[in-house]
Protein backbone atom coordinates (compact mmCIF):
# COMPACT_ATOMS: atom_id res chain seq x y z
CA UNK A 1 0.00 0.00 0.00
CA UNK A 2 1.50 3.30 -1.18
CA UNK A 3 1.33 5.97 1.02
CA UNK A 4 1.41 8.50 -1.04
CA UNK A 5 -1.65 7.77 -3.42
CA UNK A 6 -1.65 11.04 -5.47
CA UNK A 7 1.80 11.83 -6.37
CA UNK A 8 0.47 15.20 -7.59
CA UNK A 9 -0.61 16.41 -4.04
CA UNK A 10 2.68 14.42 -2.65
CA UNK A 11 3.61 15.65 0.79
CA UNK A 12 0.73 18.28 1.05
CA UNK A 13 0.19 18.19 4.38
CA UNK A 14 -3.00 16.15 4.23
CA UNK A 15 -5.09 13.42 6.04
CA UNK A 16 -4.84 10.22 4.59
CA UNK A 17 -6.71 9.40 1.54
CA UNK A 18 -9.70 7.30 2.17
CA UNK A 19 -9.06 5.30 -1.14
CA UNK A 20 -5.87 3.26 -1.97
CA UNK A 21 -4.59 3.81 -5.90
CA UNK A 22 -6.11 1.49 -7.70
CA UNK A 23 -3.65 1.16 -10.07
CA UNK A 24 -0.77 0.76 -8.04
CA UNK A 25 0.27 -2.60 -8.55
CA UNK A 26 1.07 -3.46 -4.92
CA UNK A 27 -2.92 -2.20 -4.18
CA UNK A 28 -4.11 -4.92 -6.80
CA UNK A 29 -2.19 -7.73 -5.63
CA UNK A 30 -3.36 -7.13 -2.14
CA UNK A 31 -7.07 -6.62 -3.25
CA UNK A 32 -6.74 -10.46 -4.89
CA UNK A 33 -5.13 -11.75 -1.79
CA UNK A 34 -7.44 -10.18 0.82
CA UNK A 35 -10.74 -10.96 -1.44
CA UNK A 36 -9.79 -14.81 -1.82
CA UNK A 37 -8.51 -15.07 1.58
CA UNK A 38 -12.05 -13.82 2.92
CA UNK A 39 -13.48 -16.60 0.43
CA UNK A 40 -11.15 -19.24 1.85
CA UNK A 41 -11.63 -18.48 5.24
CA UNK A 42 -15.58 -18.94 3.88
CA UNK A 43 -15.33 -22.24 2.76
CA UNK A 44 -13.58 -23.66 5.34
CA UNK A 45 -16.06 -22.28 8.00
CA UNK A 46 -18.76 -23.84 6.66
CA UNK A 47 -17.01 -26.96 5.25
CA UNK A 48 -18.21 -29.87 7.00
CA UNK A 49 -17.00 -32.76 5.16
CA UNK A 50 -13.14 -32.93 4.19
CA UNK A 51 -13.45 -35.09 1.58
CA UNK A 52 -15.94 -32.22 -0.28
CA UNK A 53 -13.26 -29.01 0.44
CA UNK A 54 -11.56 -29.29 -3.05
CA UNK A 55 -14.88 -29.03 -4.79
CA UNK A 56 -16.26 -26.52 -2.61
CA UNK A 57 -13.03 -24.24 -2.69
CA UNK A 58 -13.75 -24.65 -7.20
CA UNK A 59 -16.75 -23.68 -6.52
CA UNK A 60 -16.12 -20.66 -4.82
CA UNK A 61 -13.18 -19.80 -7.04
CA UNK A 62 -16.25 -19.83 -9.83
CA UNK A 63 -18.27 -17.54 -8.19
CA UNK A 64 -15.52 -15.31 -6.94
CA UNK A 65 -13.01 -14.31 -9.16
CA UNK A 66 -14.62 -13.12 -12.11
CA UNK A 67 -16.67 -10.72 -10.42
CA UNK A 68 -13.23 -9.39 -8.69
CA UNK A 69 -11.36 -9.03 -11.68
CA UNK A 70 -14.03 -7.29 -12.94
CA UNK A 71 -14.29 -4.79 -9.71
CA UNK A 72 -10.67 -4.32 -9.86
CA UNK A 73 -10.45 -3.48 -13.82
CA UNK A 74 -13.32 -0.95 -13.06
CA UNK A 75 -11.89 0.65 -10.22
CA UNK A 76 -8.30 0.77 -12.37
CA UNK A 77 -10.25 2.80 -15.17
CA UNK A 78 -12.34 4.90 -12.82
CA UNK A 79 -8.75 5.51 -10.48
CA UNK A 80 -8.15 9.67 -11.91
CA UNK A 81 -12.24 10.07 -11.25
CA UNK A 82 -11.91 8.29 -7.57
CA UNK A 83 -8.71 10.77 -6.74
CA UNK A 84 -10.77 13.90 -6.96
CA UNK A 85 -13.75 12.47 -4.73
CA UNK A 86 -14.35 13.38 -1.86
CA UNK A 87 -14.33 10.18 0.91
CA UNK A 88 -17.90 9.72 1.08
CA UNK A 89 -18.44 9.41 -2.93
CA UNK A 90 -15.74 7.25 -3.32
CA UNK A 91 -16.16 4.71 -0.70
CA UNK A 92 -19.84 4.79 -2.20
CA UNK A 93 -18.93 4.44 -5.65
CA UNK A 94 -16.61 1.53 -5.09
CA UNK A 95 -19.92 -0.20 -3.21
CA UNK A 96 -21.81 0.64 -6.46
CA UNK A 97 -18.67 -0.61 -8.54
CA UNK A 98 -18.55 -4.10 -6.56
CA UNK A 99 -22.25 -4.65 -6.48
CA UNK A 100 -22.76 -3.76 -10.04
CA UNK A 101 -20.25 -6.78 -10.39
CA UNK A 102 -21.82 -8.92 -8.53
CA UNK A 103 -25.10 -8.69 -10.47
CA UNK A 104 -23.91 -8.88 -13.47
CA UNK A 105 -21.75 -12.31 -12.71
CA UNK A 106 -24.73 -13.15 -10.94
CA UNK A 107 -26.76 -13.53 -14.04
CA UNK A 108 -23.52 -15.22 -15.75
CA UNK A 109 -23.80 -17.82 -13.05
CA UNK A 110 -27.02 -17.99 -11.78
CA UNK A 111 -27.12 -21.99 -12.01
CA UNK A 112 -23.92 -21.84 -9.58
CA UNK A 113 -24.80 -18.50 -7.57
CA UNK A 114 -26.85 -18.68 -4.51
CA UNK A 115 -29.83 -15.67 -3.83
CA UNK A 116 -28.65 -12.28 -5.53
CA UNK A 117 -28.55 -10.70 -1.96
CA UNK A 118 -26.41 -13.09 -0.97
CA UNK A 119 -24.32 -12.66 -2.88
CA UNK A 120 -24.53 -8.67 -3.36
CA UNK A 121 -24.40 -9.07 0.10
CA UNK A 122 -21.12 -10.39 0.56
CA UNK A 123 -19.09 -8.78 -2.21
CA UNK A 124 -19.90 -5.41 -0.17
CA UNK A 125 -18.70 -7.06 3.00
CA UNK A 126 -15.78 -7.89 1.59
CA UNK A 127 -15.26 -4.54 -0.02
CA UNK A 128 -15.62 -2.98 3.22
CA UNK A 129 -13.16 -5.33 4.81
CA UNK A 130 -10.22 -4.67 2.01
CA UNK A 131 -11.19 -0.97 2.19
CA UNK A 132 -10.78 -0.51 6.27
CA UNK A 133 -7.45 -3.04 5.81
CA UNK A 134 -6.22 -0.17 3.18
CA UNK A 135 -7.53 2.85 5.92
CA UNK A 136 -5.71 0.99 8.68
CA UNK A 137 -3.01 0.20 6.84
CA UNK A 138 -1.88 3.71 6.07
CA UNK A 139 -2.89 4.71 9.35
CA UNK A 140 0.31 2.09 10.61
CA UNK A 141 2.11 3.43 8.05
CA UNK A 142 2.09 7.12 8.69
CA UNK A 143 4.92 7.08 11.41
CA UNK A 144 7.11 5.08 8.74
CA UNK A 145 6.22 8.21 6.42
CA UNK A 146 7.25 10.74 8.79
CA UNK A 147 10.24 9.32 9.66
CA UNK A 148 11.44 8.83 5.99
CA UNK A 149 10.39 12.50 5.15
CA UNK A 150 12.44 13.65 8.40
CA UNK A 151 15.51 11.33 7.31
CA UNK A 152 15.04 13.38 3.21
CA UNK A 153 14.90 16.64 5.28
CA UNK A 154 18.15 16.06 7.63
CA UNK A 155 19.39 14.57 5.02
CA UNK A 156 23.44 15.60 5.24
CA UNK A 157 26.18 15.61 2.99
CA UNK A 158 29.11 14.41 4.20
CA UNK A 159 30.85 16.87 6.29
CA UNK A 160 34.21 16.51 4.96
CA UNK A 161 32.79 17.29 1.62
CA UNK A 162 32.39 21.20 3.10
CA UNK A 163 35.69 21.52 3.88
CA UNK A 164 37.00 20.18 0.64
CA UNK A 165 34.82 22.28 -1.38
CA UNK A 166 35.86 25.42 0.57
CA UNK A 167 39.36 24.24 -0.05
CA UNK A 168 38.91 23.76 -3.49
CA UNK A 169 37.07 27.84 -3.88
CA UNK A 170 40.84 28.51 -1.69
CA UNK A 171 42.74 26.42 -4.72
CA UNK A 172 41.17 28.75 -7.11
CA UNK A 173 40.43 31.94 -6.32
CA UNK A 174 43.11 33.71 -6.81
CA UNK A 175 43.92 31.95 -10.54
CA UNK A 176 40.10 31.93 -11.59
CA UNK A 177 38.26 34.22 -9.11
CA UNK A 178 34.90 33.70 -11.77
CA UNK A 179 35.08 29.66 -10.94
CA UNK A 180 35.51 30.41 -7.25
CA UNK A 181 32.19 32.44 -7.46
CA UNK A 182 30.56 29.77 -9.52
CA UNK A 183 31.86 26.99 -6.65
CA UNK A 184 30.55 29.25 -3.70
CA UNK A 185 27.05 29.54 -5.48
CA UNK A 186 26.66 25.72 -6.44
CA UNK A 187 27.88 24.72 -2.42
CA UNK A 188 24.32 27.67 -1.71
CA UNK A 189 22.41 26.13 -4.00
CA UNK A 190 23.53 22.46 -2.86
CA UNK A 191 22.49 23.71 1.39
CA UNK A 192 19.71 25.78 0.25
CA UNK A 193 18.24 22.55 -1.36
CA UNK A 194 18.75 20.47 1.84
CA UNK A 195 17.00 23.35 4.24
CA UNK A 196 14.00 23.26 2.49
CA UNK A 197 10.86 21.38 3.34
CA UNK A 198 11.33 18.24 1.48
CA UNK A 199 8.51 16.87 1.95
CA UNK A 200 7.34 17.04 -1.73
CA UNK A 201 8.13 15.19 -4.93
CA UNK A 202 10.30 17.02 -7.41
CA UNK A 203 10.77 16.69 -11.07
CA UNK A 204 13.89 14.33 -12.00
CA UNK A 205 15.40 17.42 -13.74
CA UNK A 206 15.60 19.32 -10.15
CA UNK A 207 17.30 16.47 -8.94
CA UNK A 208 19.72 15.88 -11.56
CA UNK A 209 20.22 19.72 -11.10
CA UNK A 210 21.56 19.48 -8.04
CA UNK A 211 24.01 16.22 -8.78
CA UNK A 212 25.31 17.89 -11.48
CA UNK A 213 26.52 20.82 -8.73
CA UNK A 214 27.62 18.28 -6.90
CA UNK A 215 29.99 17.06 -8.95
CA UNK A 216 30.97 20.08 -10.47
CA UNK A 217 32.09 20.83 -6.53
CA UNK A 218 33.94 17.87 -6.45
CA UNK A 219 35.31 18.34 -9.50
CA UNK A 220 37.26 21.30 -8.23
CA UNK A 221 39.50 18.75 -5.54
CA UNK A 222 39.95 16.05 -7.74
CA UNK A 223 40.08 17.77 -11.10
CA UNK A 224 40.22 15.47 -14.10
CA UNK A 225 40.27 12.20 -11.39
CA UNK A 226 36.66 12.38 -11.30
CA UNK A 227 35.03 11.80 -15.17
CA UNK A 228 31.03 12.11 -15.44
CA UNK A 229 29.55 10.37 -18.81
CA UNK A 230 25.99 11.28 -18.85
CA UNK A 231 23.56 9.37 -20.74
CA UNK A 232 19.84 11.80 -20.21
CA UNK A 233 16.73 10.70 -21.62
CA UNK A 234 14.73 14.48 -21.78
CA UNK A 235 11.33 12.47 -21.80
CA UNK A 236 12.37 11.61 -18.13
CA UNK A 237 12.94 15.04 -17.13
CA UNK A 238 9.16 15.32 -15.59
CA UNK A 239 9.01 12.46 -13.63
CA UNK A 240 7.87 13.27 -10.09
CA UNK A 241 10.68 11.58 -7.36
CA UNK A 242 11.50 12.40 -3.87
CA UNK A 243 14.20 15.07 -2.85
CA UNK A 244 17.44 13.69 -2.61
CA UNK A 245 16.71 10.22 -4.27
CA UNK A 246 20.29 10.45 -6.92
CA UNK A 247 22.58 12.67 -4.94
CA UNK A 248 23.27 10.54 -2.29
CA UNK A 249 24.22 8.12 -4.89
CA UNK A 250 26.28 9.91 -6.95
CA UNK A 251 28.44 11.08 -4.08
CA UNK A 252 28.98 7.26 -2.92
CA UNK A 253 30.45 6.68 -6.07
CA UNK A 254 32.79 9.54 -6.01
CA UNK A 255 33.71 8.48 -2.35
CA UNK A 256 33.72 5.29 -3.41
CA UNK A 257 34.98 4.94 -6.88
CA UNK A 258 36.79 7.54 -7.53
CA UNK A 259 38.84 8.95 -4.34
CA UNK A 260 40.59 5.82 -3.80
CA UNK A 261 42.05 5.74 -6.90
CA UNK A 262 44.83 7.39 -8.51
CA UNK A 263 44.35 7.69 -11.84
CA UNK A 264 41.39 8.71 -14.00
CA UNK A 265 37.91 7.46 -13.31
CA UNK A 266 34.01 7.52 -14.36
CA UNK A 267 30.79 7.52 -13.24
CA UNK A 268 28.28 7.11 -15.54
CA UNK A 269 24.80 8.42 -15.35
CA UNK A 270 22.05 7.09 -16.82
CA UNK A 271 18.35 8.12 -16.98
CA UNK A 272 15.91 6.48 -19.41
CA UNK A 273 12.35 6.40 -19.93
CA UNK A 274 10.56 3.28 -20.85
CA UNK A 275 6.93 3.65 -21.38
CA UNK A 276 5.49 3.88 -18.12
CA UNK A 277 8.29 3.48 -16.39
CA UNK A 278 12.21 5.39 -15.89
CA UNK A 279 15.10 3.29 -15.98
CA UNK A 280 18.26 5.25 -13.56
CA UNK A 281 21.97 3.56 -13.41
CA UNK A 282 24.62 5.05 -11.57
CA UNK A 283 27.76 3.34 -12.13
CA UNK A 284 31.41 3.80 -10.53
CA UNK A 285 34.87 1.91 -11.02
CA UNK A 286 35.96 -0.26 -8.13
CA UNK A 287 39.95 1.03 -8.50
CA UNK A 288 41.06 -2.37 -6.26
CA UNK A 289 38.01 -4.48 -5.05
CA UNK A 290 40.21 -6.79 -2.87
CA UNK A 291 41.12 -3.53 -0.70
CA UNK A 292 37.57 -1.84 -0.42
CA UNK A 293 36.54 -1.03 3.04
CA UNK A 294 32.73 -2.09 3.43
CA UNK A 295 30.31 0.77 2.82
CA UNK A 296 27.80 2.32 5.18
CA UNK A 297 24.53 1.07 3.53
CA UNK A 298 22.31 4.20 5.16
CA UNK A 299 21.61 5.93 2.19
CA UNK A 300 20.91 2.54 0.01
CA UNK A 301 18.36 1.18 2.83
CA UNK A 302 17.00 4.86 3.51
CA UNK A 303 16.49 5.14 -0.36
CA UNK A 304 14.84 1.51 -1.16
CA UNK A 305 12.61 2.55 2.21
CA UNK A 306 11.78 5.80 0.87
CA UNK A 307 10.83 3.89 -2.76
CA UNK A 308 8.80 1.31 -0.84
CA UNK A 309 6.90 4.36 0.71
CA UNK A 310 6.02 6.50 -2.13
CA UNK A 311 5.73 3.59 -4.99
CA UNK A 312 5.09 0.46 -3.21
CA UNK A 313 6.00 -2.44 -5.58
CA UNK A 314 6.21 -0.19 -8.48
CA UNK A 315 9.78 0.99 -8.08
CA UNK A 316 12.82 -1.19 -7.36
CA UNK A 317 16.18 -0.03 -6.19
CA UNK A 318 19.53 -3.10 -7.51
CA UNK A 319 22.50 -3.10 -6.44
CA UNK A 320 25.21 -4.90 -8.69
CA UNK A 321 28.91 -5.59 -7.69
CA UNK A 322 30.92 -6.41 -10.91
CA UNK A 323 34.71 -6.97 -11.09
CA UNK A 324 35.98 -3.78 -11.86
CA UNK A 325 32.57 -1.92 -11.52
CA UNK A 326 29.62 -1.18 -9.21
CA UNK A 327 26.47 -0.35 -10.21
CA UNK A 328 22.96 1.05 -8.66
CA UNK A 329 19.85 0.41 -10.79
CA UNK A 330 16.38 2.07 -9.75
CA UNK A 331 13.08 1.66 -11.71
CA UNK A 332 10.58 4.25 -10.94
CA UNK A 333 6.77 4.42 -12.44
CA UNK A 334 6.83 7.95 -14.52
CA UNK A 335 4.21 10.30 -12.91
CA UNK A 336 4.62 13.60 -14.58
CA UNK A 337 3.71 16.61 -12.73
CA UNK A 338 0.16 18.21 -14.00
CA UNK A 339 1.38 21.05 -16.56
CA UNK A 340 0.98 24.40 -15.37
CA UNK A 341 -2.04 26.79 -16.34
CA UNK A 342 -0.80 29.39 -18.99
CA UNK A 343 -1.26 32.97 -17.86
């Protein structure tokens, strides 16, 4: 269950929405769980005779899935309708949704069915079961959300990195005094970004924004060490994703990848959209794997948490370990921000 359902309204300081997305996929896998688990539990209550459970549990399967899948694909096409209802309406229309389901698979199966209030009856008491599961559910889930926005709105770069950069605008200023100006307003842009309230989604671009100061920072103490090959997919530049989801990232695989070394080295960045969904690799060399120190795994677990929170099981965060490379993979859903109204 997403916590955030409408990415749109993201971290408006809001109750919690008294629908789930219905086209999340995490939502629909639940809904088929919860609904056949209610229809197990069912049969086996009134199951009197062992020998008679596998034809019972067919026979419910009969009568229960096709008016579910049917619900569910309903609810998935009505989902931008249900966002903008108010909680009343839509718990009401997703009782009018499931019961006009039931009817109609009623008279499909009427030679298997039992009464039509029956079983009207019981679709809407097991619509009213997922649908409180969903309400408590987020309810469980809001301390888990407020702890993941505080953890994007602390979130700190690593202190040394201050004093290098400063040392770095030193290096410079008196050969380049332009560049040093440039460096001291990409490290305010980089703090201004991490004061603010992060509480909302951004687009991509914003966030690839601010790792390309970064790096342009760090560029300044390790000069032409540290090589960026970018590889940006401008239909991915709208995607909605939460503050500080890359630059964390990118700065492990400069600490990572490329201070060790002692010679040249690359991180590659790669955003691409794919359909419905964005593709992002970040990739850094390993200079000697057999001497790497273990890595704090904070920012990994804080950003597959933070994933988990806002997409469910539509994003994915990998992590791959090659011999000579390492590599971070995330898939995101692509939710573009609604365009702006022209003047």
């Amino acid at each position: 269950m997403i916590i955030k359902q409408n990415p749109h309204l993201a971290g408006a300081a809001e109750a919690p929405r008294a629908l789930p997305d219905f086209r999340n996929l995490g939502v629909v896998l639940r809904i088929l769980l919860l609904v056949n688990g209610l229809a197990v539990v069912a049969v086996l209550l009134r199951n009197a005779d062992v020998s008679l459970l596998p034809d019972e549990l067919l026979d419910m399967a009969m009568r229960v899935e096709f008016p579910l899948i049917l619900a569910v694909a309903l609810l998935f096409l009505l989902q931008p309708w249900l966002a903008r209802c108010a909680a009343v309406v839509g718990w009401l229309a997703v009782a009018g949704v499931v019961a006009g389901g039931a009817v109609f698979s009623h008279g499909l199966l009427a030679s298997a069915d039992g009464g039509l209030v029956r079983v009207v009856g019981w679709a809407l008491a097991a619509a009213l079961c997922v649908l409180v599961y969903f309400r408590r559910h987020v309810a469980a889930h809001e301390p888990a959300l407020a702890e993941a926005r505080l953890l994007a709105l602390t979130a700190r770069i690593r202190p040394h990195f201050l004093f290098n950069s400063l040392n770095g605008v030193l290096g410079v200023l008196r050969a380049n005094p332009r560049r040093a100006e440039e460096a001291l307003e990409e490290l305010a842009d980089l703090f201004r970004a991490l004061m603010q309230d992060n509480r909302e989604l951004i687009p991509l671009a914003d966030e690839l924004a601010l790792c390309e100061r970064y790096l342009s920072l760090e560029s300044l103490r390790l000069g032409e060490r540290l090589q960026v090959a970018w590889q940006r997919d401008a239909a991915a530049d709208t995607a909605l994703v939460p503050p500080f989801l890359l630059q964390p990232l990118v700065e492990n695989a400069v600490f990572h990848g490329i201070e060790p070394g002692v010679g040249p080295g690359t991180v590659s960045i790669t955003i691409a959209r794919r359909g419905p969904v964005v593709h992002i690799e970040i990739a850094n060399p390993l200079p000697d794997p057999t001497s790497q120190q273990p890595g704090n795994r904070m920012a990994l677990d804080n950003i597959r948490e933070r994933l988990m929170l806002f997409y469910d099981l539509e994003a994915t965060l990998d992590t791959q370990q090659e011999p000579d490379a390492y590599r971070v993979r995330i898939v995101l859903p692509f939710r573009a921000a609604a365009p702006r109204p022209r003047p």
